[in-house]
PDB file of N, CA and C in Angstrom:
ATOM      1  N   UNK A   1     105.799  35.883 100.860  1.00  0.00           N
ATOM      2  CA  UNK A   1     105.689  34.598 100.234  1.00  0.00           C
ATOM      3  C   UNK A   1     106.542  33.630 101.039  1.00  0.00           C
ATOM      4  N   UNK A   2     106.349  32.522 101.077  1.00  0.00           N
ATOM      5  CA  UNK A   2     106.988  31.140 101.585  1.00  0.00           C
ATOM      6  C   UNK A   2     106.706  30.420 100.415  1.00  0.00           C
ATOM      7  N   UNK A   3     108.081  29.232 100.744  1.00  0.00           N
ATOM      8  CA  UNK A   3     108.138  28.313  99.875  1.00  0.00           C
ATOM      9  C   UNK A   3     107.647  26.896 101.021  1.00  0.00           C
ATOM     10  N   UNK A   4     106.671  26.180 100.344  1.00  0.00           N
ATOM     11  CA  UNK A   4     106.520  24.960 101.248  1.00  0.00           C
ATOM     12  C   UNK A   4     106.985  23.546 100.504  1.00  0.00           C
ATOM     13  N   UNK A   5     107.542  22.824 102.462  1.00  0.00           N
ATOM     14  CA  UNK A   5     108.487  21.588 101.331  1.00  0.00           C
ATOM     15  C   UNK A   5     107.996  20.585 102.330  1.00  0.00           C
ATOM     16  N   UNK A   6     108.488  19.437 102.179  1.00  0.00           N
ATOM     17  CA  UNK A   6     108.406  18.204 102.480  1.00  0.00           C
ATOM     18  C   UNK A   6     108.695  18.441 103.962  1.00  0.00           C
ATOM     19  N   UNK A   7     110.002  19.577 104.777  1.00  0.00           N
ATOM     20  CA  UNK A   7     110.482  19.883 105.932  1.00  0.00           C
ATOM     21  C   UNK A   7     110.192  21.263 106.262  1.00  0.00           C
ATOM     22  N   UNK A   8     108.929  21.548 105.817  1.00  0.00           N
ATOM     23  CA  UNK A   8     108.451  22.826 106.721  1.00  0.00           C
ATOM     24  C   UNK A   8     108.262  23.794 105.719  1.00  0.00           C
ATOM     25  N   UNK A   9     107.969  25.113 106.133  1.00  0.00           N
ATOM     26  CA  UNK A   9     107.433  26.397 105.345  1.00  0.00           C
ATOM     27  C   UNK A   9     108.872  27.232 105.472  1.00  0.00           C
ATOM     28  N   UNK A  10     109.455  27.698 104.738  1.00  0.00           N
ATOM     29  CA  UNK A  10     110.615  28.733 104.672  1.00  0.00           C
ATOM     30  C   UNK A  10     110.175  29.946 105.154  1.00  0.00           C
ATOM     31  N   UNK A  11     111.302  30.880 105.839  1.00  0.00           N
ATOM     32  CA  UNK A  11     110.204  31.612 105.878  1.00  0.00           C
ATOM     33  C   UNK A  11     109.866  33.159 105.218  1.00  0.00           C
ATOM     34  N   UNK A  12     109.085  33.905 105.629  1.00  0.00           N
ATOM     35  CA  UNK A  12     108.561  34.596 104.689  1.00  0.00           C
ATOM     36  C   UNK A  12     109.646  35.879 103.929  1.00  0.00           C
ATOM     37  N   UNK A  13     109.494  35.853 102.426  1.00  0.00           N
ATOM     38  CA  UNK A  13     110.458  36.753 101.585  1.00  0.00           C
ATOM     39  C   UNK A  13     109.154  37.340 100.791  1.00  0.00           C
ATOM     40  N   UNK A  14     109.340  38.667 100.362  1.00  0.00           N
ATOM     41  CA  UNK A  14     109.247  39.247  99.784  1.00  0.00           C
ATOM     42  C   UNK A  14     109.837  39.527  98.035  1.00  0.00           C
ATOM     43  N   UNK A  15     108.446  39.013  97.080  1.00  0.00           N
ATOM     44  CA  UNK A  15     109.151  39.160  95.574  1.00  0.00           C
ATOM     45  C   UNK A  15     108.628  40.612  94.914  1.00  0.00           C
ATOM     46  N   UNK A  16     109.410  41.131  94.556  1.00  0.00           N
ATOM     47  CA  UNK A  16     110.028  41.895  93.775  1.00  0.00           C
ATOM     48  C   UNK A  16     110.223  42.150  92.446  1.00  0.00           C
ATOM     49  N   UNK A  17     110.284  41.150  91.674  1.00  0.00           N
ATOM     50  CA  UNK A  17     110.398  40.934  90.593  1.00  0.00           C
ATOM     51  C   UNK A  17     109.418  40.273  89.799  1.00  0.00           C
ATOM     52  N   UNK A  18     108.754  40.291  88.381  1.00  0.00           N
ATOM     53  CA  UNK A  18     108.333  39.081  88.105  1.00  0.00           C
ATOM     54  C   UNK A  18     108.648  37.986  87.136  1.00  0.00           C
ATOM     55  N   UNK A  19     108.171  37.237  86.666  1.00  0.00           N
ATOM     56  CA  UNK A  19     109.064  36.622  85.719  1.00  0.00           C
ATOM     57  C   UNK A  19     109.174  36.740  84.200  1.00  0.00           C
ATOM     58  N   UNK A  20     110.565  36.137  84.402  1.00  0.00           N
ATOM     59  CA  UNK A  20     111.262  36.650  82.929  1.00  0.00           C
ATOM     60  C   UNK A  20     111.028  36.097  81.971  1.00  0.00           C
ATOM     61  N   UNK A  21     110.303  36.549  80.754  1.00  0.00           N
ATOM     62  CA  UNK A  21     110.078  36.084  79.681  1.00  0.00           C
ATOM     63  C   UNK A  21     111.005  35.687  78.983  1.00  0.00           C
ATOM     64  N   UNK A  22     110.868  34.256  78.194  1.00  0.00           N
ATOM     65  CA  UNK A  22     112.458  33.904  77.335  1.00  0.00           C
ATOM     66  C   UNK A  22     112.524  32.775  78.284  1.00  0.00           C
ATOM     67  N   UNK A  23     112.459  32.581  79.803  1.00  0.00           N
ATOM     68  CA  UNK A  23     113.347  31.492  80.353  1.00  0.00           C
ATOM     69  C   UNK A  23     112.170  30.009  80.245  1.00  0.00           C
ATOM     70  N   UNK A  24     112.615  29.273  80.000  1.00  0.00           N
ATOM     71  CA  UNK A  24     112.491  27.673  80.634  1.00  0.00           C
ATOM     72  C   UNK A  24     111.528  27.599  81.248  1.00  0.00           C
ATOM     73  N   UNK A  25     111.437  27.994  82.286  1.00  0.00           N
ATOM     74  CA  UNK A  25     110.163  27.224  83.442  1.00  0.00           C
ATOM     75  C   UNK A  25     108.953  29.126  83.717  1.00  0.00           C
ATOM     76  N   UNK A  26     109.487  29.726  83.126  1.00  0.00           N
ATOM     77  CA  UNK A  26     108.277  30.881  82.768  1.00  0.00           C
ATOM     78  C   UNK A  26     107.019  30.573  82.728  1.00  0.00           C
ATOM     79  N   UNK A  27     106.977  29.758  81.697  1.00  0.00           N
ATOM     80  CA  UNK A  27     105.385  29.708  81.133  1.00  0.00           C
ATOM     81  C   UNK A  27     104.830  28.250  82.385  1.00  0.00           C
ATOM     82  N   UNK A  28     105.660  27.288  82.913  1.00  0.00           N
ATOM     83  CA  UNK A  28     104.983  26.396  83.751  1.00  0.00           C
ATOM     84  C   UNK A  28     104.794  27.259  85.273  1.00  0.00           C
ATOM     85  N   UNK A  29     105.612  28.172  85.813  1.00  0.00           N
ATOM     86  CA  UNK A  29     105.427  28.409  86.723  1.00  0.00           C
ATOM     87  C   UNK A  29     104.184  29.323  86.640  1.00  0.00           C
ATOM     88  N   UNK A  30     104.365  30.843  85.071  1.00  0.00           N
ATOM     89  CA  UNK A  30     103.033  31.419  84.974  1.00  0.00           C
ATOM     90  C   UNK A  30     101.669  30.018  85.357  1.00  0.00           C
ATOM     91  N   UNK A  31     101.654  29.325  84.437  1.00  0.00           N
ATOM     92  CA  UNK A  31     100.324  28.008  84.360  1.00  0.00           C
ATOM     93  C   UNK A  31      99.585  28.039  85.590  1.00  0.00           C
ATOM     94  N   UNK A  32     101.050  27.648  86.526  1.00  0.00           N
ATOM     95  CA  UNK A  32     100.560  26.796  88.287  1.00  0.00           C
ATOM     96  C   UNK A  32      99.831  28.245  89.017  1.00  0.00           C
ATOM     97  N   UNK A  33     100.672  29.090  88.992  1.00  0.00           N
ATOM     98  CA  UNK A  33     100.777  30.049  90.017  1.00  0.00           C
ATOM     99  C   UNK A  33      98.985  30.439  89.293  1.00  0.00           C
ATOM    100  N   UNK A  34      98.357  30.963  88.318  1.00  0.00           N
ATOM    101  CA  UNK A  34      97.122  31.043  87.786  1.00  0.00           C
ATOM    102  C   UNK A  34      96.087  30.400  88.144  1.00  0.00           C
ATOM    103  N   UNK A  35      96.592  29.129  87.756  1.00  0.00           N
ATOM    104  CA  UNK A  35      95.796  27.895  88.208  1.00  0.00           C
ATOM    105  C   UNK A  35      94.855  27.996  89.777  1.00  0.00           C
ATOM    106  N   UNK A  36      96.221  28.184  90.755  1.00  0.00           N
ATOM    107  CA  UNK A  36      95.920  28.411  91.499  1.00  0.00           C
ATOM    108  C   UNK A  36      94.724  29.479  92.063  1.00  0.00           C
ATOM    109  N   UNK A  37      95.581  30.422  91.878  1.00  0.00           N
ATOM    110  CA  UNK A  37      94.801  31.744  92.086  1.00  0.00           C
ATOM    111  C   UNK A  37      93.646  31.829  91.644  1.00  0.00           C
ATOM    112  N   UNK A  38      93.220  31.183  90.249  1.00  0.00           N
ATOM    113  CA  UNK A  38      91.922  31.766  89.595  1.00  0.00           C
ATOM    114  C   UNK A  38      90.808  31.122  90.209  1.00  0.00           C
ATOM    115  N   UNK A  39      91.332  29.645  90.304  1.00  0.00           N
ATOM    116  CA  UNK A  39      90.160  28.699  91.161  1.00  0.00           C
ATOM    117  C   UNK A  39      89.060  29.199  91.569  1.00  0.00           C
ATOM    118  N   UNK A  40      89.570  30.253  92.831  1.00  0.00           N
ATOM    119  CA  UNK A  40      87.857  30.089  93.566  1.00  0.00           C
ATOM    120  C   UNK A  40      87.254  31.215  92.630  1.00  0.00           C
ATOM    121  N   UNK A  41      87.244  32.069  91.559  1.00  0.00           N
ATOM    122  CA  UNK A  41      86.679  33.056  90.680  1.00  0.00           C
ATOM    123  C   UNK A  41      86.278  32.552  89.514  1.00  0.00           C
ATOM    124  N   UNK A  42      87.144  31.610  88.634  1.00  0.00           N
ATOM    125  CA  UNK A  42      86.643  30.914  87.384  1.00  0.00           C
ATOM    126  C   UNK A  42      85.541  30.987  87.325  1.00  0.00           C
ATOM    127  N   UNK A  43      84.954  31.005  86.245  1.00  0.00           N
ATOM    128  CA  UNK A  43      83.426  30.393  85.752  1.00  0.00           C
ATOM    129  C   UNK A  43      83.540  29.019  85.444  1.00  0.00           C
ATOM    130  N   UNK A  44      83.867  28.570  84.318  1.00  0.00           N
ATOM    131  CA  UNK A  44      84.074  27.115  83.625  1.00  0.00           C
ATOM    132  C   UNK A  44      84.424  27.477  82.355  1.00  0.00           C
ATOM    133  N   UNK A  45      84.423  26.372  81.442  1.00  0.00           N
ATOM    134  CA  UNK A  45      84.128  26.285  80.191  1.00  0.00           C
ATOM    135  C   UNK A  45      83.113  25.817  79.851  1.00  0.00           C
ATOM    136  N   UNK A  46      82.762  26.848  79.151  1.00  0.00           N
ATOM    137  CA  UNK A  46      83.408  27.306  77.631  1.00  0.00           C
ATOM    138  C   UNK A  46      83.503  28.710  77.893  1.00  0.00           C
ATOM    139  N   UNK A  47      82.676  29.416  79.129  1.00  0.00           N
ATOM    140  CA  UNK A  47      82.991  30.448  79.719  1.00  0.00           C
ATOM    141  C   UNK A  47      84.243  31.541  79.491  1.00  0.00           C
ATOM    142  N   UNK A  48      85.525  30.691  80.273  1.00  0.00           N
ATOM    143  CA  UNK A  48      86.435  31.085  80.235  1.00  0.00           C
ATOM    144  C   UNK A  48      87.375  30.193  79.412  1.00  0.00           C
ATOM    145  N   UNK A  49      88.398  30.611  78.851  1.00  0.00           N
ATOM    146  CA  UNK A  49      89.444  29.641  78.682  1.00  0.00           C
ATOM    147  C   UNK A  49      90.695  30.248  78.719  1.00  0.00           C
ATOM    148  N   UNK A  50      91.694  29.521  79.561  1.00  0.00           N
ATOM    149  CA  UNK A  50      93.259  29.865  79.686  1.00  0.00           C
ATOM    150  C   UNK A  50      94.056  29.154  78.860  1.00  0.00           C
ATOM    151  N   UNK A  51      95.107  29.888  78.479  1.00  0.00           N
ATOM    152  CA  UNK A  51      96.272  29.490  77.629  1.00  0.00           C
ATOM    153  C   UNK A  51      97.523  29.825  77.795  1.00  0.00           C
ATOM    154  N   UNK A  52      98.607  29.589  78.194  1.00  0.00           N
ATOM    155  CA  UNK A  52      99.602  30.145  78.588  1.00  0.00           C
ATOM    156  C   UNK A  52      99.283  31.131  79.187  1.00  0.00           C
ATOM    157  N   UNK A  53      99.563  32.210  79.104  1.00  0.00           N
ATOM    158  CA  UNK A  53      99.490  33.530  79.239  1.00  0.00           C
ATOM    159  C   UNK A  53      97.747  34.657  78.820  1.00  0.00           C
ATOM    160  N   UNK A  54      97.618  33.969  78.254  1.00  0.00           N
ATOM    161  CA  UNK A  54      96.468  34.273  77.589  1.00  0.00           C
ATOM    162  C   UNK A  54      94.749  33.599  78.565  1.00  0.00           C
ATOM    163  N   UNK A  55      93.779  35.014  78.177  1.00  0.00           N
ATOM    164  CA  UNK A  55      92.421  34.239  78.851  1.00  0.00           C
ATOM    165  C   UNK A  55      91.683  34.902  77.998  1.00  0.00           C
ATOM    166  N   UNK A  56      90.695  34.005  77.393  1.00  0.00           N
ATOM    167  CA  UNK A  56      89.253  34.155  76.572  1.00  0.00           C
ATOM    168  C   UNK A  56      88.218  34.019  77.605  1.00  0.00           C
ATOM    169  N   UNK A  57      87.305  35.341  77.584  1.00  0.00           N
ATOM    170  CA  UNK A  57      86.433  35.256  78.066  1.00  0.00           C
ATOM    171  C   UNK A  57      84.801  35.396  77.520  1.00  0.00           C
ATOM    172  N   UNK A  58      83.977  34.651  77.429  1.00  0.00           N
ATOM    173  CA  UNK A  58      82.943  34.412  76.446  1.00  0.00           C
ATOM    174  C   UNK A  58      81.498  34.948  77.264  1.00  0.00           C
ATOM    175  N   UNK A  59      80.909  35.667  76.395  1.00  0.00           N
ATOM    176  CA  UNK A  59      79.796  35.988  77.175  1.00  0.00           C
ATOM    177  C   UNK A  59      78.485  36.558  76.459  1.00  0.00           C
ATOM    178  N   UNK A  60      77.621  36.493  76.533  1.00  0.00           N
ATOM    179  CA  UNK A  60      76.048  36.130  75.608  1.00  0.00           C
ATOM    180  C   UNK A  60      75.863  37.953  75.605  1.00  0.00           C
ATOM    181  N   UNK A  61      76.517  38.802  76.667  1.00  0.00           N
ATOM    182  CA  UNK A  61      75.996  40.644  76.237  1.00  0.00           C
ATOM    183  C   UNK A  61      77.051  41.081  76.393  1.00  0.00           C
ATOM    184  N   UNK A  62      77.353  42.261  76.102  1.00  0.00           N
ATOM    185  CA  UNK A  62      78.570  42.880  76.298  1.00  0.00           C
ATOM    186  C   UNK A  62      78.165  43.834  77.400  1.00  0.00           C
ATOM    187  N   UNK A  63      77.339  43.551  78.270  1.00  0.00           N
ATOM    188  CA  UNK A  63      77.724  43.857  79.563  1.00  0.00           C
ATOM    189  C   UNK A  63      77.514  43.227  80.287  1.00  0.00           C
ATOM    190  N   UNK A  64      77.585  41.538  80.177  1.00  0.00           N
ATOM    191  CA  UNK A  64      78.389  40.403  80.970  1.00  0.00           C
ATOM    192  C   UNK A  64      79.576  40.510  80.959  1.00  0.00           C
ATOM    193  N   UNK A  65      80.228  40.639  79.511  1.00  0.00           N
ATOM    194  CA  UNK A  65      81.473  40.892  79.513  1.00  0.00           C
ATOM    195  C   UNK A  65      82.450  41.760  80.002  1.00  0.00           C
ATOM    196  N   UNK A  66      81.894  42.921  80.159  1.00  0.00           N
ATOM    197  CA  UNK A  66      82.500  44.246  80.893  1.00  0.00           C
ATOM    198  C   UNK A  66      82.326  43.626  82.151  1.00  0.00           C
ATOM    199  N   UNK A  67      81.450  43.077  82.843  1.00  0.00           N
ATOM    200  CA  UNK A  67      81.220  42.775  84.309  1.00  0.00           C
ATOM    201  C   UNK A  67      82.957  41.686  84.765  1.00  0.00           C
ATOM    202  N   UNK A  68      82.772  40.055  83.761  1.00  0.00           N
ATOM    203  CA  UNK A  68      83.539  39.104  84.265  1.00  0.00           C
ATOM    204  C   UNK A  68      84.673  39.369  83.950  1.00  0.00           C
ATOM    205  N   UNK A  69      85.022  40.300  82.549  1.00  0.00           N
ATOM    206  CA  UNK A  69      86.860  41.435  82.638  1.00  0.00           C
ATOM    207  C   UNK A  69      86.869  41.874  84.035  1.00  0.00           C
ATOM    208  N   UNK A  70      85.935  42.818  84.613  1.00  0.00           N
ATOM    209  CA  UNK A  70      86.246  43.274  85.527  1.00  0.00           C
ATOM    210  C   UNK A  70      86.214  42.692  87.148  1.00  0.00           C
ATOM    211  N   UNK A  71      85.322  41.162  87.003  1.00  0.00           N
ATOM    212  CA  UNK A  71      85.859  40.580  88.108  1.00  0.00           C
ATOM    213  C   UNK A  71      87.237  40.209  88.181  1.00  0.00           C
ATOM    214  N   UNK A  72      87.572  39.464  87.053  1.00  0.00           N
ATOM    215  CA  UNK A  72      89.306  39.241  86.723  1.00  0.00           C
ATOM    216  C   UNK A  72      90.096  39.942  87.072  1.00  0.00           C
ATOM    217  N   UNK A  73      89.894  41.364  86.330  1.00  0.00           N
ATOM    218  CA  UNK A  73      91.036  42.137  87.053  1.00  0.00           C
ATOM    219  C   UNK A  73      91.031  41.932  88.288  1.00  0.00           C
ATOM    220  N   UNK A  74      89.846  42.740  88.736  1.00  0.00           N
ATOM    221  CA  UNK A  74      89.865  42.875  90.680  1.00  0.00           C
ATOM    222  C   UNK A  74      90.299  41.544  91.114  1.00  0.00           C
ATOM    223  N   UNK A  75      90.158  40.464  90.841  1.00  0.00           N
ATOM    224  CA  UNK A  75      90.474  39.177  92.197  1.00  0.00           C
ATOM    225  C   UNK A  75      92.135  39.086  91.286  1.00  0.00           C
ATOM    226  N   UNK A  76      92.264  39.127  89.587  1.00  0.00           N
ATOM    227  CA  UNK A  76      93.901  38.900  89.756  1.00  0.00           C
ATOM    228  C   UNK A  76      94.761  40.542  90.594  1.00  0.00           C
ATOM    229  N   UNK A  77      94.438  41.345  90.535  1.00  0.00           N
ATOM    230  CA  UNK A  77      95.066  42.524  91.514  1.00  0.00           C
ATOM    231  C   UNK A  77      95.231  42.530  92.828  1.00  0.00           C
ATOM    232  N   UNK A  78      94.143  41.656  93.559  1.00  0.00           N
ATOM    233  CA  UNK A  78      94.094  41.250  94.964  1.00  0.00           C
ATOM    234  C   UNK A  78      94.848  40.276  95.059  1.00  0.00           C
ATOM    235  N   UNK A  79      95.508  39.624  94.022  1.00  0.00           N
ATOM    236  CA  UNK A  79      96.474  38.791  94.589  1.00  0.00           C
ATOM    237  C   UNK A  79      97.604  39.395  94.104  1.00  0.00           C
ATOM    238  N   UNK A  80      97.824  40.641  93.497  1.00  0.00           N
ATOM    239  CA  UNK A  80      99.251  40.681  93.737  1.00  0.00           C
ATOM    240  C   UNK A  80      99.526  41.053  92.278  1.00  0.00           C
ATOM    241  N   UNK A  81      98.602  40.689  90.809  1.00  0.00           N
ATOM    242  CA  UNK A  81      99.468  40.532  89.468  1.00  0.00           C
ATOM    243  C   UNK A  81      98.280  41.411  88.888  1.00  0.00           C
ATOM    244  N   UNK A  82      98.676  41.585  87.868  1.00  0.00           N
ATOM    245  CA  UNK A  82      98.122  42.676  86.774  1.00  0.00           C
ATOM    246  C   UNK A  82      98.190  42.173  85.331  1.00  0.00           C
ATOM    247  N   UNK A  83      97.051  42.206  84.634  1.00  0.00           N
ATOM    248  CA  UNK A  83      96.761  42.411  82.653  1.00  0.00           C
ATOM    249  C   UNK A  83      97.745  43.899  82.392  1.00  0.00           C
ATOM    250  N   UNK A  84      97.522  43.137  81.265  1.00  0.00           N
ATOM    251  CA  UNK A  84      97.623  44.544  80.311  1.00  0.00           C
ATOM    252  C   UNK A  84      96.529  44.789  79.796  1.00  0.00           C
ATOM    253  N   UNK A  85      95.633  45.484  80.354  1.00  0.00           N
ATOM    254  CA  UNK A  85      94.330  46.147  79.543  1.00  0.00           C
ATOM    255  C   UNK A  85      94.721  46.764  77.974  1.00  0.00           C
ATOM    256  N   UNK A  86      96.038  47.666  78.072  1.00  0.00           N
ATOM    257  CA  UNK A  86      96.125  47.710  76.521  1.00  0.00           C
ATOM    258  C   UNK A  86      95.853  46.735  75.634  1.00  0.00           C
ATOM    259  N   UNK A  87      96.515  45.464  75.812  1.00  0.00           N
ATOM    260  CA  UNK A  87      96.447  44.270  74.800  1.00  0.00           C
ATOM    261  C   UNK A  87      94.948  43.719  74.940  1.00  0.00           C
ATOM    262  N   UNK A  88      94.169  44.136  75.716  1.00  0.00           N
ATOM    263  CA  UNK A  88      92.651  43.465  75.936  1.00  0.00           C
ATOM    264  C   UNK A  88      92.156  43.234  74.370  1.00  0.00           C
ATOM    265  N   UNK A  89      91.478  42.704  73.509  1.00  0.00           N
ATOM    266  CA  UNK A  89      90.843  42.653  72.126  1.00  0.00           C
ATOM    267  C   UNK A  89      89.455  41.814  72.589  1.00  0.00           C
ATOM    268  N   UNK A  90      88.388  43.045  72.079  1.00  0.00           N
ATOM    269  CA  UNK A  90      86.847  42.250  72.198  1.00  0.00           C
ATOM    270  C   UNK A  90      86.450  41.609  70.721  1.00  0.00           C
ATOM    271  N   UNK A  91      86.261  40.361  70.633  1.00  0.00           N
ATOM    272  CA  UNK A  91      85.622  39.879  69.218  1.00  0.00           C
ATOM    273  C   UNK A  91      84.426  39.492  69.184  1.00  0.00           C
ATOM    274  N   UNK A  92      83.628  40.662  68.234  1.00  0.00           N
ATOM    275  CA  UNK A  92      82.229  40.321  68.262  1.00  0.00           C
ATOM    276  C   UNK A  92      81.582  38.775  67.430  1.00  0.00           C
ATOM    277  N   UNK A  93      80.677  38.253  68.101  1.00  0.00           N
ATOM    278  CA  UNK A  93      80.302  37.017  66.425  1.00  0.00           C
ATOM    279  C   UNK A  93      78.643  36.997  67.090  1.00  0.00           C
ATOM    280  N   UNK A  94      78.146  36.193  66.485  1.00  0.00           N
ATOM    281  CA  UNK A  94      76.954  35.925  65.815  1.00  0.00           C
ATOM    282  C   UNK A  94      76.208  35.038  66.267  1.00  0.00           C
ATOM    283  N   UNK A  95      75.195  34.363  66.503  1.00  0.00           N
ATOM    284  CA  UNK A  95      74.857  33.289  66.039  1.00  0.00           C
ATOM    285  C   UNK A  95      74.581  32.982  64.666  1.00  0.00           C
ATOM    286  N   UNK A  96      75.200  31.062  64.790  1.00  0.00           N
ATOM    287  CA  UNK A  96      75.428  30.656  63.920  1.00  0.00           C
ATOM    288  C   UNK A  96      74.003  30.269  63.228  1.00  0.00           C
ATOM    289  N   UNK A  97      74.057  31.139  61.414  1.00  0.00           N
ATOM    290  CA  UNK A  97      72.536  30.254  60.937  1.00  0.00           C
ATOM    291  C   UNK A  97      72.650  29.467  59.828  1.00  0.00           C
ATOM    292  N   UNK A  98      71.722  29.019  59.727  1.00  0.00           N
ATOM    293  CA  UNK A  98      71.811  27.866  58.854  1.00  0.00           C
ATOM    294  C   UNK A  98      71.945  28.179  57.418  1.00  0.00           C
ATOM    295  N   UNK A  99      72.546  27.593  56.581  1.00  0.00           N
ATOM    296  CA  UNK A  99      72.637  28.111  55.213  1.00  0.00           C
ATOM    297  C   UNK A  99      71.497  26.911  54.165  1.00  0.00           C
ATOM    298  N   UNK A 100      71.109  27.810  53.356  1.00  0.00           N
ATOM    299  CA  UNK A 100      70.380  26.648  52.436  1.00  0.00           C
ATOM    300  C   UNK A 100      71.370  25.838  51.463  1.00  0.00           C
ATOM    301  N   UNK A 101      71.466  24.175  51.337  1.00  0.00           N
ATOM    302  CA  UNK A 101      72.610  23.717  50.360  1.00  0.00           C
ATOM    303  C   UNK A 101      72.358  24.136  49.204  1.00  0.00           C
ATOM    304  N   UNK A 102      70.999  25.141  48.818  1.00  0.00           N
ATOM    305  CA  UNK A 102      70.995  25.202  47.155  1.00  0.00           C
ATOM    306  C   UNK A 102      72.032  26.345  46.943  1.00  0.00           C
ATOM    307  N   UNK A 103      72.270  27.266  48.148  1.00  0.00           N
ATOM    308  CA  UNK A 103      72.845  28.343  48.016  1.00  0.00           C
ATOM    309  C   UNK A 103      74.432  27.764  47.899  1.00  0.00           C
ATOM    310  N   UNK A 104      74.843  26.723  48.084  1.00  0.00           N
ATOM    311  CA  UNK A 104      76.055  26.397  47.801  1.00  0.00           C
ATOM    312  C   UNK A 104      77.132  26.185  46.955  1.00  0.00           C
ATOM    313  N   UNK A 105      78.105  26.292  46.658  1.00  0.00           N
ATOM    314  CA  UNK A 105      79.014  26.227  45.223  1.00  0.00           C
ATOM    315  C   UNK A 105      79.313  24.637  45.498  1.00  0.00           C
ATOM    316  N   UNK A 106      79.050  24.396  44.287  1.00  0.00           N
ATOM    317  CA  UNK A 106      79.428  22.850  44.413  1.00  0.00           C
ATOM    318  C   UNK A 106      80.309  22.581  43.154  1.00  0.00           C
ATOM    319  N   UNK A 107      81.698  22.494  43.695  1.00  0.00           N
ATOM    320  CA  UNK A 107      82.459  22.170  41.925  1.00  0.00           C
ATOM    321  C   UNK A 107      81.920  20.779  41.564  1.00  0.00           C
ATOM    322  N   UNK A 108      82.140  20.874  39.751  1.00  0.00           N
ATOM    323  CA  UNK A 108      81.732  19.939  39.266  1.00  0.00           C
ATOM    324  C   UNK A 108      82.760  18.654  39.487  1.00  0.00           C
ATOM    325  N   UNK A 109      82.204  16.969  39.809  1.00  0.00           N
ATOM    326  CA  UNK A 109      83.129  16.261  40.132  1.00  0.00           C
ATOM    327  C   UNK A 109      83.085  15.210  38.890  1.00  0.00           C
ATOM    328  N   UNK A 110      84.466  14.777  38.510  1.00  0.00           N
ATOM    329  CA  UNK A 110      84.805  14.038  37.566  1.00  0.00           C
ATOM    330  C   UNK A 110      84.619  12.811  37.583  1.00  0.00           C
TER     331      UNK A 110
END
């Protein structure tokens, strides 16, 4: 890794560590450093969505979904960082249908 500045590229160090949860600039440096990286792999939204730490990934079969988890991993591993597949959670839903208003509870209004 290098750090680049206004007076040149530092030069190259080796990290070791990653960052520490709890501190201050954690979650902005996680953001950038992502940001970066995910770029040329993203899909879009509503596709994907990032959150701190966190990525929703949306997909019409569940073996789209097994596919774009598993591009993720592979391009975030090629750069260097890793999920926790333990914490992975798939949520199934539906399409949305229409309800009839007769079927509705309607309290009585005063």
């Amino acid at each position: 890794m290098v750090v680049r500045t206004v007076y040149g590229n530092s030069k190259g160090f080796e990290v070791k560590v990653g960052m520490h949860q709890g501190l201050g600039l954690s979650p902005l440096l996680f953001v950038i450093i992502i940001e970066v990286i995910s770029r040329e792999f993203r899909v879009a939204l509503p596709w994907e969505l990032l959150y701190a730490d966190d990525l929703a990934v949306i997909a019409e079969t569940e073996e789209e979904l097994i596919k774009r988890l598993n591009e993720w991993k592979e391009n975030m591993e090629s750069k260097g960082m890793r999920g926790n597949m333990n914490k992975t959670k798939v949520i199934r839903g539906r399409k949305r249908q229409k309800v009839p208003s007769r079927g509705l509870y309607r309290p009585n209004r005063k």
